[in-house]
PDB file of N, CA and C in Angstrom:
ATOM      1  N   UNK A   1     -47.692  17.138 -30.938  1.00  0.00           N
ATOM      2  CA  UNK A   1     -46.312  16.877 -30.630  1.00  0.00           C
ATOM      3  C   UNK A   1     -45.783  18.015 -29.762  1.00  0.00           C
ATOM      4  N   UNK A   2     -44.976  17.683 -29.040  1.00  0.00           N
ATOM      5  CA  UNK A   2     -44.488  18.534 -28.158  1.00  0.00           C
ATOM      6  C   UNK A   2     -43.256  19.526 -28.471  1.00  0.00           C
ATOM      7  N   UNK A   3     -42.644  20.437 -27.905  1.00  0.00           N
ATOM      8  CA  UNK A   3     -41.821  21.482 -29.044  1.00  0.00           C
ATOM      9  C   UNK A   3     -41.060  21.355 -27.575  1.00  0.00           C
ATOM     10  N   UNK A   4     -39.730  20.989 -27.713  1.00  0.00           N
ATOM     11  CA  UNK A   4     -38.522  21.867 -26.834  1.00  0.00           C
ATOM     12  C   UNK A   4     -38.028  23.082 -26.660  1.00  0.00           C
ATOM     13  N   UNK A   5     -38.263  23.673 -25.813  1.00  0.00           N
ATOM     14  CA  UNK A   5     -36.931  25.187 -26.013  1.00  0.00           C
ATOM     15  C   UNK A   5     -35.792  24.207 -26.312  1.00  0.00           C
ATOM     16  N   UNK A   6     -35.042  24.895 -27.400  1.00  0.00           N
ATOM     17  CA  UNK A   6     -33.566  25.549 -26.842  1.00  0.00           C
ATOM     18  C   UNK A   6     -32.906  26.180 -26.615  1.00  0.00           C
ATOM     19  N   UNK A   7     -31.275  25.705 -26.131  1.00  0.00           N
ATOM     20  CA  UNK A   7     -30.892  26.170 -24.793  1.00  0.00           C
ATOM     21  C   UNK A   7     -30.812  27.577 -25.256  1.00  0.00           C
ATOM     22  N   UNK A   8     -30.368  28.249 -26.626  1.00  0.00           N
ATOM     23  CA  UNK A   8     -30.661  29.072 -27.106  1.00  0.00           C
ATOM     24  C   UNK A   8     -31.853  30.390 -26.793  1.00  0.00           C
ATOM     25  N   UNK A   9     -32.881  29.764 -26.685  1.00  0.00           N
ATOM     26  CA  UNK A   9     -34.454  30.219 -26.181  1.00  0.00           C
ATOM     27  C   UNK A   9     -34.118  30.401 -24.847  1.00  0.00           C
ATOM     28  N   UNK A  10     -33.890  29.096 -24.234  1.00  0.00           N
ATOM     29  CA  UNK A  10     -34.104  29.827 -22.867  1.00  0.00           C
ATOM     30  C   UNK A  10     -33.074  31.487 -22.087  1.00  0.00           C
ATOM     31  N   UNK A  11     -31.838  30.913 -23.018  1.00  0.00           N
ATOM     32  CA  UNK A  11     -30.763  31.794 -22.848  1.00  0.00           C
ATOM     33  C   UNK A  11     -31.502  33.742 -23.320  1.00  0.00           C
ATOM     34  N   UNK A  12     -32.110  33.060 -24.112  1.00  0.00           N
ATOM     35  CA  UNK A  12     -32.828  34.796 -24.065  1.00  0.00           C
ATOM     36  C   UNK A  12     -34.050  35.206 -23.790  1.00  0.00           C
ATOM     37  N   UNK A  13     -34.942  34.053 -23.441  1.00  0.00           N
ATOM     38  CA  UNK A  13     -36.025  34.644 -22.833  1.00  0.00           C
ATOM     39  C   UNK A  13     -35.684  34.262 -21.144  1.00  0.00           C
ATOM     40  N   UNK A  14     -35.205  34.121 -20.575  1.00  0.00           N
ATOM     41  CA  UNK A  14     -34.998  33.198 -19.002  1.00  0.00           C
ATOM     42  C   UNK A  14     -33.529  34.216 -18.087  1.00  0.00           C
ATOM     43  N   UNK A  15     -32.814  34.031 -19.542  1.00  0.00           N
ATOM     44  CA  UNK A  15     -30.952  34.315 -19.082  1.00  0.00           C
ATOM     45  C   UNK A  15     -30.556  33.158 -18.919  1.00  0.00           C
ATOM     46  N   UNK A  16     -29.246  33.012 -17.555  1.00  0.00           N
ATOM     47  CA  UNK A  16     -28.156  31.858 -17.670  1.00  0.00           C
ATOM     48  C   UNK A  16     -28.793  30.999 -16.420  1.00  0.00           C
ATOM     49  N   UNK A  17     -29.289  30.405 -16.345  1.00  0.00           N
ATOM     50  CA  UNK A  17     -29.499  28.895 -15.629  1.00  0.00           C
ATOM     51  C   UNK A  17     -28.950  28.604 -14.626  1.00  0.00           C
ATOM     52  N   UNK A  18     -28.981  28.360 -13.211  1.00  0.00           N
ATOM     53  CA  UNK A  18     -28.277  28.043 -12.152  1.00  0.00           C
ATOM     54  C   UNK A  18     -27.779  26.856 -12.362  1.00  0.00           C
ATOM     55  N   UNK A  19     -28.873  25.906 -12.578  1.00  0.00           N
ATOM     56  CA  UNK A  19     -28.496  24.574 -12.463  1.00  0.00           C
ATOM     57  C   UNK A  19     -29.377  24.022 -13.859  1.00  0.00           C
ATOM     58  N   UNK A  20     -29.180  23.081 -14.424  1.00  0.00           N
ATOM     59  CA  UNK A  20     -29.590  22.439 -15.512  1.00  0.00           C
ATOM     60  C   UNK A  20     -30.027  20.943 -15.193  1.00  0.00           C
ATOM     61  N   UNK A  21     -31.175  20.017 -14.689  1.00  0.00           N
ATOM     62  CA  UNK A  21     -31.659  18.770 -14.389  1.00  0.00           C
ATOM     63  C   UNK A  21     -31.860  18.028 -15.304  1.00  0.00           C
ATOM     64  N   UNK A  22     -31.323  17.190 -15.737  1.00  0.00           N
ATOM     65  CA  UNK A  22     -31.601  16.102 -16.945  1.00  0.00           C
ATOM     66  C   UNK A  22     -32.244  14.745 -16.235  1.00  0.00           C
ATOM     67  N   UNK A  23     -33.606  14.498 -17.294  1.00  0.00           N
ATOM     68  CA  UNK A  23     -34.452  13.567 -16.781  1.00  0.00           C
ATOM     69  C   UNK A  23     -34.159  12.593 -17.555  1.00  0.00           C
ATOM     70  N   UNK A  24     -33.985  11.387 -17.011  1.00  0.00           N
ATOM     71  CA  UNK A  24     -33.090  10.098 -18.074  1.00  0.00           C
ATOM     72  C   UNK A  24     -34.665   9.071 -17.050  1.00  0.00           C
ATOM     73  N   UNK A  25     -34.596   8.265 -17.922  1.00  0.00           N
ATOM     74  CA  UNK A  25     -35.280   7.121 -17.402  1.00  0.00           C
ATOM     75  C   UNK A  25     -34.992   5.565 -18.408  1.00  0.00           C
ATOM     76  N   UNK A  26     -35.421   4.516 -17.539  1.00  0.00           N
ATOM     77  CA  UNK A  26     -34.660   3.398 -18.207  1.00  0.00           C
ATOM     78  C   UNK A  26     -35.816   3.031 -19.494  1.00  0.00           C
ATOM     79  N   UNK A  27     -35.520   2.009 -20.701  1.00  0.00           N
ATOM     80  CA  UNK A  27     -36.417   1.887 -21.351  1.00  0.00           C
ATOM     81  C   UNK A  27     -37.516   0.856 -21.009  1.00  0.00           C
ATOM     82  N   UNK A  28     -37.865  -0.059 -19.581  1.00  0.00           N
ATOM     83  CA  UNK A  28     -38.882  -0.114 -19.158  1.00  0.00           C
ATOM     84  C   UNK A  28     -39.845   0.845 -18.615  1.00  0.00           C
ATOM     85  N   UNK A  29     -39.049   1.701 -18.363  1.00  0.00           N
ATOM     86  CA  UNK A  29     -40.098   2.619 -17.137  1.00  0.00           C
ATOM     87  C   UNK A  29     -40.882   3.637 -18.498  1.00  0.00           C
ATOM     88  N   UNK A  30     -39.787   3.946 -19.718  1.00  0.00           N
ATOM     89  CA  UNK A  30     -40.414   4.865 -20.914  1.00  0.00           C
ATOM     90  C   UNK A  30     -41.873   3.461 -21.194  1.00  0.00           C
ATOM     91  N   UNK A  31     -41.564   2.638 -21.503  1.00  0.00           N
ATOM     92  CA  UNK A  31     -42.654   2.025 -22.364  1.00  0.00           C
ATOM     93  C   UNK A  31     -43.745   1.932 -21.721  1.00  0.00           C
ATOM     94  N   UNK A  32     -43.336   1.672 -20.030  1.00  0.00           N
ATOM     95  CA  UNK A  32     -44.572   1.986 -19.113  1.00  0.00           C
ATOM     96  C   UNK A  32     -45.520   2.900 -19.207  1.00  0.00           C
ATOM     97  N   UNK A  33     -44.827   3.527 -19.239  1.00  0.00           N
ATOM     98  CA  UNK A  33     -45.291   5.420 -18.755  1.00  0.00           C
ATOM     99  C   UNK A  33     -45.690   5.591 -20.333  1.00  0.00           C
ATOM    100  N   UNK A  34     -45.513   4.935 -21.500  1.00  0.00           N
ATOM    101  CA  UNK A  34     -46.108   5.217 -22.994  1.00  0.00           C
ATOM    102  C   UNK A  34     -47.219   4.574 -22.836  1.00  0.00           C
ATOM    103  N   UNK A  35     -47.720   3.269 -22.507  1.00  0.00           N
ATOM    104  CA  UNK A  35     -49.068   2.870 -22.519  1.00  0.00           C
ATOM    105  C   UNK A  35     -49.953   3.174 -21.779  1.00  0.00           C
ATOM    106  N   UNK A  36     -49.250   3.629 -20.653  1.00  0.00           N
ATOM    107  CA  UNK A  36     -50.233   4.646 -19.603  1.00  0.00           C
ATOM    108  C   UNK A  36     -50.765   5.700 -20.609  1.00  0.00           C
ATOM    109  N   UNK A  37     -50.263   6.388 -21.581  1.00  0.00           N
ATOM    110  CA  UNK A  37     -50.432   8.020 -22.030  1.00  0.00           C
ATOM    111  C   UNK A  37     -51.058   7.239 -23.529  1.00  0.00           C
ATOM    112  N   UNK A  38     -50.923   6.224 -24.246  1.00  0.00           N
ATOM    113  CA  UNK A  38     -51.602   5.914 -25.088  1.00  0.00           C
ATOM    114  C   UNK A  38     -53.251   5.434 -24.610  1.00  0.00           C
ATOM    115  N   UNK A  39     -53.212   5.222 -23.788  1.00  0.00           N
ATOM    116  CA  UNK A  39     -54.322   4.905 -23.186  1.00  0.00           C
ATOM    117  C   UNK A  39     -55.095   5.568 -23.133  1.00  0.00           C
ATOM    118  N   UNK A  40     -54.866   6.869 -22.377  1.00  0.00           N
ATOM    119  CA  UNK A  40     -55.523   8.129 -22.335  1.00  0.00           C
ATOM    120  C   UNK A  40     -56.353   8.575 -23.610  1.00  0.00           C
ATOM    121  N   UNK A  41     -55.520   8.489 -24.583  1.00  0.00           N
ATOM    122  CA  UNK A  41     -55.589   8.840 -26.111  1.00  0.00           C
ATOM    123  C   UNK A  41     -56.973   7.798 -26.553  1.00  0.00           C
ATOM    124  N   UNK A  42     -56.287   6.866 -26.349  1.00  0.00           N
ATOM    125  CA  UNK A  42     -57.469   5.718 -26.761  1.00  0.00           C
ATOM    126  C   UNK A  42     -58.746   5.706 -26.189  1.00  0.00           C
ATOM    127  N   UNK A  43     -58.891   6.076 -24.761  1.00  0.00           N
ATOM    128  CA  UNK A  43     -60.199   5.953 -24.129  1.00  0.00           C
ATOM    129  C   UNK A  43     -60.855   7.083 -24.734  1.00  0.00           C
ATOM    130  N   UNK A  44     -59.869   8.291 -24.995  1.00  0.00           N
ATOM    131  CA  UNK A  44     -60.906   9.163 -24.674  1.00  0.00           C
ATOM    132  C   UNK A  44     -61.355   9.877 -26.837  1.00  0.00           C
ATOM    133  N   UNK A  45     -60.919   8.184 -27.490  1.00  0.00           N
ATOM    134  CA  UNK A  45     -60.830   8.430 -28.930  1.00  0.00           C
ATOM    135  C   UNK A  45     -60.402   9.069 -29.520  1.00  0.00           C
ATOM    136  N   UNK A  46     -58.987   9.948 -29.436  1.00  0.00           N
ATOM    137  CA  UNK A  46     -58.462  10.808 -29.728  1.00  0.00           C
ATOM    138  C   UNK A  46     -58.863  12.167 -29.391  1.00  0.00           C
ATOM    139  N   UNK A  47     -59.165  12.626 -28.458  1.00  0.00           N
ATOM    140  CA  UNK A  47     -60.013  13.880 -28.335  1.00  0.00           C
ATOM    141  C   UNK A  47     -58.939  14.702 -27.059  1.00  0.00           C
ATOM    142  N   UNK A  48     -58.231  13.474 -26.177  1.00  0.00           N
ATOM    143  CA  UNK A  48     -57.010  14.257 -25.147  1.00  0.00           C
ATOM    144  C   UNK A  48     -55.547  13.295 -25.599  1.00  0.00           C
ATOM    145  N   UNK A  49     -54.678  13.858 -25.252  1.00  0.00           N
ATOM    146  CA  UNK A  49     -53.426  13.171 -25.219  1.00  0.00           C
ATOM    147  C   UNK A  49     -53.166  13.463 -23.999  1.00  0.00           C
ATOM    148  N   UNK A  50     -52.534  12.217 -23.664  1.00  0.00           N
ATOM    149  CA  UNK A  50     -51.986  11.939 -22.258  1.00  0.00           C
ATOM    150  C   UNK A  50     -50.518  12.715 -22.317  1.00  0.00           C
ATOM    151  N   UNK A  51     -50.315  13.249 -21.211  1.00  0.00           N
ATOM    152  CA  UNK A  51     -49.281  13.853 -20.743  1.00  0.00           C
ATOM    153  C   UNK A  51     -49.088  13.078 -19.171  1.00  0.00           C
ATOM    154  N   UNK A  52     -47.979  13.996 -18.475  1.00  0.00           N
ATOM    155  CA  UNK A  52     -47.171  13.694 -17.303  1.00  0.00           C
ATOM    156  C   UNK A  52     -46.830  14.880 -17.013  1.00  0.00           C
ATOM    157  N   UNK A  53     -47.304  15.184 -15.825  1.00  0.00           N
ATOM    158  CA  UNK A  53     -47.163  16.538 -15.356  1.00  0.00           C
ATOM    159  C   UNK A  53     -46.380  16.279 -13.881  1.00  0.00           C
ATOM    160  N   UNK A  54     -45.018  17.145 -13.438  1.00  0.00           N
ATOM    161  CA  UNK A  54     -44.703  17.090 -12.346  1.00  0.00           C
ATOM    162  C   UNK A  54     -44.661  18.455 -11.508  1.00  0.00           C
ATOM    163  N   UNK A  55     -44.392  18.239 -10.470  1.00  0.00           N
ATOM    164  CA  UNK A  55     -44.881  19.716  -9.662  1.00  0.00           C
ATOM    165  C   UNK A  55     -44.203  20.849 -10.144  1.00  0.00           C
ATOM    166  N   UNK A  56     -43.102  20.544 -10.662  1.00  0.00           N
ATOM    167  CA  UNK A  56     -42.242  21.614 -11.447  1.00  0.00           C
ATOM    168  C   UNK A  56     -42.537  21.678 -12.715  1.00  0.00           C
ATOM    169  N   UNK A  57     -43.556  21.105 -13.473  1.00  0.00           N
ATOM    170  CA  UNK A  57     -44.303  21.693 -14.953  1.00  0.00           C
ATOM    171  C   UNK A  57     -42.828  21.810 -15.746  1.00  0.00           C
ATOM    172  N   UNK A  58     -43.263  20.488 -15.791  1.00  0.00           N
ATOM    173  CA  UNK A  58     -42.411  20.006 -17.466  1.00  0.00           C
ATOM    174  C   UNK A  58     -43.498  19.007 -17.873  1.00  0.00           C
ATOM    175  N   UNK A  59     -43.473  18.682 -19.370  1.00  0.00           N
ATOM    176  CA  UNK A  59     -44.529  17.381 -19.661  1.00  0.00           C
ATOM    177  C   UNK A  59     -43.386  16.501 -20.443  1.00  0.00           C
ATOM    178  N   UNK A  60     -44.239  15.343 -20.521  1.00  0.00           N
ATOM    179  CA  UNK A  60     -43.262  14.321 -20.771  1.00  0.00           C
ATOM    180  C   UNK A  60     -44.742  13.516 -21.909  1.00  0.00           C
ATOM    181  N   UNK A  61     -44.369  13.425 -23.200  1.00  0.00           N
ATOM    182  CA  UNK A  61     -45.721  13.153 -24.285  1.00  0.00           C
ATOM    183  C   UNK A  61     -44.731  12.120 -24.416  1.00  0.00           C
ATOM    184  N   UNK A  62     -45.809  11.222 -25.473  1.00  0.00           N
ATOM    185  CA  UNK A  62     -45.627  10.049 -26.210  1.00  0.00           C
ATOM    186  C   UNK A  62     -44.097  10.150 -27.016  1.00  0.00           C
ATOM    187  N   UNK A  63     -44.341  11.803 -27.857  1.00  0.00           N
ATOM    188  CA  UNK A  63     -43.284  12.064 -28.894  1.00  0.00           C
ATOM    189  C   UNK A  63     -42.475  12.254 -28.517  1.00  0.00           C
ATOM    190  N   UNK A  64     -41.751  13.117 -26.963  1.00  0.00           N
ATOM    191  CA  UNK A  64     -41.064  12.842 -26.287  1.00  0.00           C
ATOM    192  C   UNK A  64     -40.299  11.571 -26.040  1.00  0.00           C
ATOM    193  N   UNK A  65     -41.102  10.346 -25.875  1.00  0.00           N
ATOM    194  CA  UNK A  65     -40.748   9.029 -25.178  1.00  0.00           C
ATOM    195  C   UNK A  65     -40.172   8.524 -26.196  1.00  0.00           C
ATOM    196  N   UNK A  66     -40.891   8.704 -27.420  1.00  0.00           N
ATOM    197  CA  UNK A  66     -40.282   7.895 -28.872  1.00  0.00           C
ATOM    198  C   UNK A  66     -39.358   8.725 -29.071  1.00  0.00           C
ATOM    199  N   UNK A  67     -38.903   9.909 -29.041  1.00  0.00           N
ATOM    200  CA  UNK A  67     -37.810  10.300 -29.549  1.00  0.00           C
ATOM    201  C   UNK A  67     -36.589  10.273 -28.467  1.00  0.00           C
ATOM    202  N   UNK A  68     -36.898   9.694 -27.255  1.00  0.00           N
ATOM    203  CA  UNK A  68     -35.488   9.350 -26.650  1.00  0.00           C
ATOM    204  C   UNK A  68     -35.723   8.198 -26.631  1.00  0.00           C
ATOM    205  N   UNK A  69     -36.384   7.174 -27.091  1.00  0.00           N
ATOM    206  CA  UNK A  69     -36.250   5.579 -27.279  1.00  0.00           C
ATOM    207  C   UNK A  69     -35.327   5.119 -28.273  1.00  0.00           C
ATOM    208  N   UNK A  70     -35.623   6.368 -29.331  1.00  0.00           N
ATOM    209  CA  UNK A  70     -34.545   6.353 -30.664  1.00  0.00           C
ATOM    210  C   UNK A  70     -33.281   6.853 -30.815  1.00  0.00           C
ATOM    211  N   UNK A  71     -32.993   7.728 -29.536  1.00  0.00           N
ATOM    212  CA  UNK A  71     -31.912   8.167 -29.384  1.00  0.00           C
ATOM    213  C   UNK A  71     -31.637   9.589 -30.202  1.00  0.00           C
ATOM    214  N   UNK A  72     -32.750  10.300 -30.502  1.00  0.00           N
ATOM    215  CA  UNK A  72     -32.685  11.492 -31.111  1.00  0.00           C
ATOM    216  C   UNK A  72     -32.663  12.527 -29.954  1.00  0.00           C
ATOM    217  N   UNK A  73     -33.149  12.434 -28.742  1.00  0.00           N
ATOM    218  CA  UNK A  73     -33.165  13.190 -27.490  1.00  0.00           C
ATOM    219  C   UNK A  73     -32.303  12.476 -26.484  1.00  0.00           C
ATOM    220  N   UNK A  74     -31.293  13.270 -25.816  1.00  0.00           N
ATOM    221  CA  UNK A  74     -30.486  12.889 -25.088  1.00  0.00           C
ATOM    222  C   UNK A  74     -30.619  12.397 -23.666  1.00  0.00           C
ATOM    223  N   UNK A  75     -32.393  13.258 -23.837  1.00  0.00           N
ATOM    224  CA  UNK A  75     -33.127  13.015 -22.100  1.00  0.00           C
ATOM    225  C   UNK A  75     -34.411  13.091 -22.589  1.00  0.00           C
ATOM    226  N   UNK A  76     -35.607  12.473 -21.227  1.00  0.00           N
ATOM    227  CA  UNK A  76     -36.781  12.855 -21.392  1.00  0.00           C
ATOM    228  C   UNK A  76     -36.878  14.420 -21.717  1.00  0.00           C
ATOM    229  N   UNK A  77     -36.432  15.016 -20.375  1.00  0.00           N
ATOM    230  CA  UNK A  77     -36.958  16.243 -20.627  1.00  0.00           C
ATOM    231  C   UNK A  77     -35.490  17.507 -19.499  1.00  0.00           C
ATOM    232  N   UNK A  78     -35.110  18.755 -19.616  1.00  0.00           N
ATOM    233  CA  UNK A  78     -34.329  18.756 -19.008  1.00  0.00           C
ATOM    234  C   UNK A  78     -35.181  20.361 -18.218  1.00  0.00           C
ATOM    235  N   UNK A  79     -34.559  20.446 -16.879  1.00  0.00           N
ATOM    236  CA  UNK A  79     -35.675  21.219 -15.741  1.00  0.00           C
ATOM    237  C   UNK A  79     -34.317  21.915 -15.868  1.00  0.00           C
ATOM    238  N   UNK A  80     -34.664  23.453 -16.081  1.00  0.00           N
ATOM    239  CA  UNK A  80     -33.393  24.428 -15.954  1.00  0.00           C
ATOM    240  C   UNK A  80     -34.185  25.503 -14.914  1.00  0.00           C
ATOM    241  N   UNK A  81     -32.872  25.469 -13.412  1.00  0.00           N
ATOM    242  CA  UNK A  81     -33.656  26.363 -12.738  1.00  0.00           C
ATOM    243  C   UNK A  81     -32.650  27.493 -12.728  1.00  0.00           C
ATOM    244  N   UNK A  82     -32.804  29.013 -11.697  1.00  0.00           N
ATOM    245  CA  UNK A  82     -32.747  29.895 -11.742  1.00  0.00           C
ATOM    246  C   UNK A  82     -32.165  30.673 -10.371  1.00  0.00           C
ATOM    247  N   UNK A  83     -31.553  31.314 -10.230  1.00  0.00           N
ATOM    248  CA  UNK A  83     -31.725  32.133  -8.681  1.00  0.00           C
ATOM    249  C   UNK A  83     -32.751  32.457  -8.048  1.00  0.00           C
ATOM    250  N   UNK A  84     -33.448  32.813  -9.209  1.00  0.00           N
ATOM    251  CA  UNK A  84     -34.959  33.181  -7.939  1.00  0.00           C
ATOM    252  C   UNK A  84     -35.908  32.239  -7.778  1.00  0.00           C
ATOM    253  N   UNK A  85     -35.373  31.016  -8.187  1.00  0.00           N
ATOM    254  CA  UNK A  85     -36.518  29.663  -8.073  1.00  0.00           C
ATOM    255  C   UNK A  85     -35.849  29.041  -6.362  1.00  0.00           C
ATOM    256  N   UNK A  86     -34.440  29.691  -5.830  1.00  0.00           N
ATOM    257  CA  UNK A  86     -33.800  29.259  -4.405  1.00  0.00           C
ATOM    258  C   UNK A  86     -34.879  29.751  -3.531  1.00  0.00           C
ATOM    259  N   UNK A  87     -35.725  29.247  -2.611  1.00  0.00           N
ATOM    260  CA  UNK A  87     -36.088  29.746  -1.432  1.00  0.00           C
ATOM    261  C   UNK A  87     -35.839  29.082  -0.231  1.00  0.00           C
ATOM    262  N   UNK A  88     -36.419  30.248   0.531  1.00  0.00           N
ATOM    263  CA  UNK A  88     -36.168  29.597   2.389  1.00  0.00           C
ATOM    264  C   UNK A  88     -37.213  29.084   2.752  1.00  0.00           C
ATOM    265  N   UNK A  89     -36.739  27.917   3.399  1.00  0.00           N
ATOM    266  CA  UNK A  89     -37.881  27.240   4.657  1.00  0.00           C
ATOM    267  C   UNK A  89     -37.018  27.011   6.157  1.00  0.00           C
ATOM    268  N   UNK A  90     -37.650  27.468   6.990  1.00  0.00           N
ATOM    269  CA  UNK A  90     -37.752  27.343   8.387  1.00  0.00           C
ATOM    270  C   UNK A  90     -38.572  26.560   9.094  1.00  0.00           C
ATOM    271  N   UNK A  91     -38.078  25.553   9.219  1.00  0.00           N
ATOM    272  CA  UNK A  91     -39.121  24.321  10.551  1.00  0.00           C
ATOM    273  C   UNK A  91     -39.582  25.042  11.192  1.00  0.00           C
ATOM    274  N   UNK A  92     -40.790  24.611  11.522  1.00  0.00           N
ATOM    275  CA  UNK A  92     -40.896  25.460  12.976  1.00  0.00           C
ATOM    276  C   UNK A  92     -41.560  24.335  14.113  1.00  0.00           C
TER     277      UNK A  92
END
């Protein structure tokens, strides 16, 4: 099962948060994205659990999905960034 910070945690290991991203998704796209990750589980006989990894490294598990299906989590998952996560890009 997967463990959340909270906002608590992050507030003292991180500091104060620039911006705060809340990941909401509808309850087709959760049940989707659950049999995709049960699957995983199943092929590989319990030996991996499927996750969801995005380029910004948050995961998004089964227990995750069931606990905002039930309405115990307010979001999938929430991406808190930082000042020093701002950088520059220049076209060239």
């Amino acid at each position: 099962m997967s463990e959340r910070m909270s906002l608590q945690d992050i507030l003292r290991e991180y500091g104060v948060p620039l911006t705060t991203l809340s990941v909401v998704a509808s309850k087709e796209d959760c049940l989707s994205l659950r049999e995709r990750l049960i699957a995983i589980r199943d092929l590989s006989q319990g030996k991996e659990q499927g996750f969801m990894e995005v380029t910004c490294s948050f995961y998004i598990d089964v227990h995750d999905i069931d606990r905002y299906l039930s309405g115990e989590l307010p979001n999938l998952a929430e991406i808190y960034t930082f000042p020093e996560d701002i950088k520059t890009f220049k076209e060239v």
